[in-house]
Protein backbone atom coordinates (compact mmCIF):
# COMPACT_ATOMS: atom_id res chain seq x y z
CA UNK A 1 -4.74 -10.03 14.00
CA UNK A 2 -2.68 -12.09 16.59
CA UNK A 3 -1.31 -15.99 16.24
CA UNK A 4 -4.44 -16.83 18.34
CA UNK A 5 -7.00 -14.66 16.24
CA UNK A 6 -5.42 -16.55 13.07
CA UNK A 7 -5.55 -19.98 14.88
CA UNK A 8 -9.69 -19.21 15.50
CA UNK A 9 -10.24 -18.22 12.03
CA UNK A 10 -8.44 -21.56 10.91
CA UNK A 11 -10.18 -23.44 13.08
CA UNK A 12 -13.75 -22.11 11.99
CA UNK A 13 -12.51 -22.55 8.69
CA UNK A 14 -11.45 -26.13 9.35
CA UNK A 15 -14.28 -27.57 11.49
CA UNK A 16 -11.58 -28.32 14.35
CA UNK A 17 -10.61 -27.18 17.90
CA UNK A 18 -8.84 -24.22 18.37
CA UNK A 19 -5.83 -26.24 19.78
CA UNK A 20 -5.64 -28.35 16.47
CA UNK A 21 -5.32 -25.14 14.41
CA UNK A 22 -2.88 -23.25 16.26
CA UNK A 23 -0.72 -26.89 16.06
CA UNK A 24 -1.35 -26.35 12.44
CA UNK A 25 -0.25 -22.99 12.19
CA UNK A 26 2.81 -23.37 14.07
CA UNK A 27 3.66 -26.50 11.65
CA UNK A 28 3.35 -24.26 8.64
CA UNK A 29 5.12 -21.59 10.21
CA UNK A 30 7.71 -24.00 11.20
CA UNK A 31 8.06 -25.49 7.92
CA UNK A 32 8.06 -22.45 6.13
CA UNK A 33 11.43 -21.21 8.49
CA UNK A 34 12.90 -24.38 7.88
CA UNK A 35 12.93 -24.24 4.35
CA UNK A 36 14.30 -20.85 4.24
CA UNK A 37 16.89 -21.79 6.75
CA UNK A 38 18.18 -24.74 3.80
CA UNK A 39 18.36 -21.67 1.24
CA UNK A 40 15.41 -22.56 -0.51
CA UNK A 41 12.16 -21.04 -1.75
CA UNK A 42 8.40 -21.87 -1.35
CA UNK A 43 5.99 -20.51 -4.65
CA UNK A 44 2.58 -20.71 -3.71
CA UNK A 45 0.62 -19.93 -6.51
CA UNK A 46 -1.89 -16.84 -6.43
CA UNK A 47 -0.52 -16.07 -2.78
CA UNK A 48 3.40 -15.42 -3.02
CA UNK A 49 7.04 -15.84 -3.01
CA UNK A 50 9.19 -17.26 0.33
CA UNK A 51 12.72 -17.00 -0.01
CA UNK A 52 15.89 -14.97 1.14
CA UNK A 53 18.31 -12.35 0.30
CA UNK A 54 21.95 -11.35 0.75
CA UNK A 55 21.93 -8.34 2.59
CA UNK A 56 25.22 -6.14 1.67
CA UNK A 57 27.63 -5.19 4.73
CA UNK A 58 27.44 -1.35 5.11
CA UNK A 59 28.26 1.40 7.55
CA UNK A 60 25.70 2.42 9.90
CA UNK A 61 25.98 5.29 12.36
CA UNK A 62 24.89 4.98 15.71
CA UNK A 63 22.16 7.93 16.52
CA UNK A 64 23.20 8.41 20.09
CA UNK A 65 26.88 9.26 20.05
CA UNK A 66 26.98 9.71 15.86
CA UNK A 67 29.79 7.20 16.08
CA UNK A 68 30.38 4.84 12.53
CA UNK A 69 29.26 1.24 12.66
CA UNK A 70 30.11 -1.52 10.96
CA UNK A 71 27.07 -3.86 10.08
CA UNK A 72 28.12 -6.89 8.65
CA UNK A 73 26.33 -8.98 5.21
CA UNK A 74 23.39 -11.58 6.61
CA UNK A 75 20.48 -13.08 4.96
CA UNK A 76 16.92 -11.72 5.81
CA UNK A 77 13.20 -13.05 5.04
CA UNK A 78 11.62 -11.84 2.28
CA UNK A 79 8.53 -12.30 0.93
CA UNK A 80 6.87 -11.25 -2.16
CA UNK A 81 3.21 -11.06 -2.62
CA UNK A 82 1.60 -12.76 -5.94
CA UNK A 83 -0.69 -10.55 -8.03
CA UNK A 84 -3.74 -12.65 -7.48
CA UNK A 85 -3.10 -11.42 -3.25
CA UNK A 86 -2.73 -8.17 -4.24
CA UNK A 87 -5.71 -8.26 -6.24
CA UNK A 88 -7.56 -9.13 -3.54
CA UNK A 89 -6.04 -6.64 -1.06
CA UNK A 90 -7.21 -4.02 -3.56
């Protein structure tokens, strides 16, 4: 499912326009980033976990030439799902 697939099912859901959810979605979305961009996390009970994590600096070798890289620490994403999500995945 695409942004625009999601945006229809939200609107359905929501008794609006199709342009009113996908404003919606990109809000959330938006708010979401911008939280994890201040180093914080969002808990949202019986769904999951927003936050981020230190990734380590570590070699890496290129697969081309074979050639050792250096990949330096950053922060990803990472989400963890809450058991009530995976219960309903399941």
């Amino acid at each position: 499912m695409n942004k625009k697939e999601f945006s229809k099912k939200v609107a359905d859901a929501m008794d609006c326009t199709i342009a009113e959810a996908e404003e919606m979605v990109d809000e959330v979305f938006e708010a979401v980033a911008d939280v994890l961009e201040e180093g914080d996390k969002i808990i949202i009970r019986d769904f999951g976990t927003f936050s981020t994590k230190v990734q380590a600096a570590r070699v890496a070798r290129n697969p081309k030439t074979g050639e050792k890289i250096q990949v330096p620490e950053k922060i990803v994403p990472k989400f963890k799902a809450a058991v009530g999500l995976k219960e309903r995945c399941n």
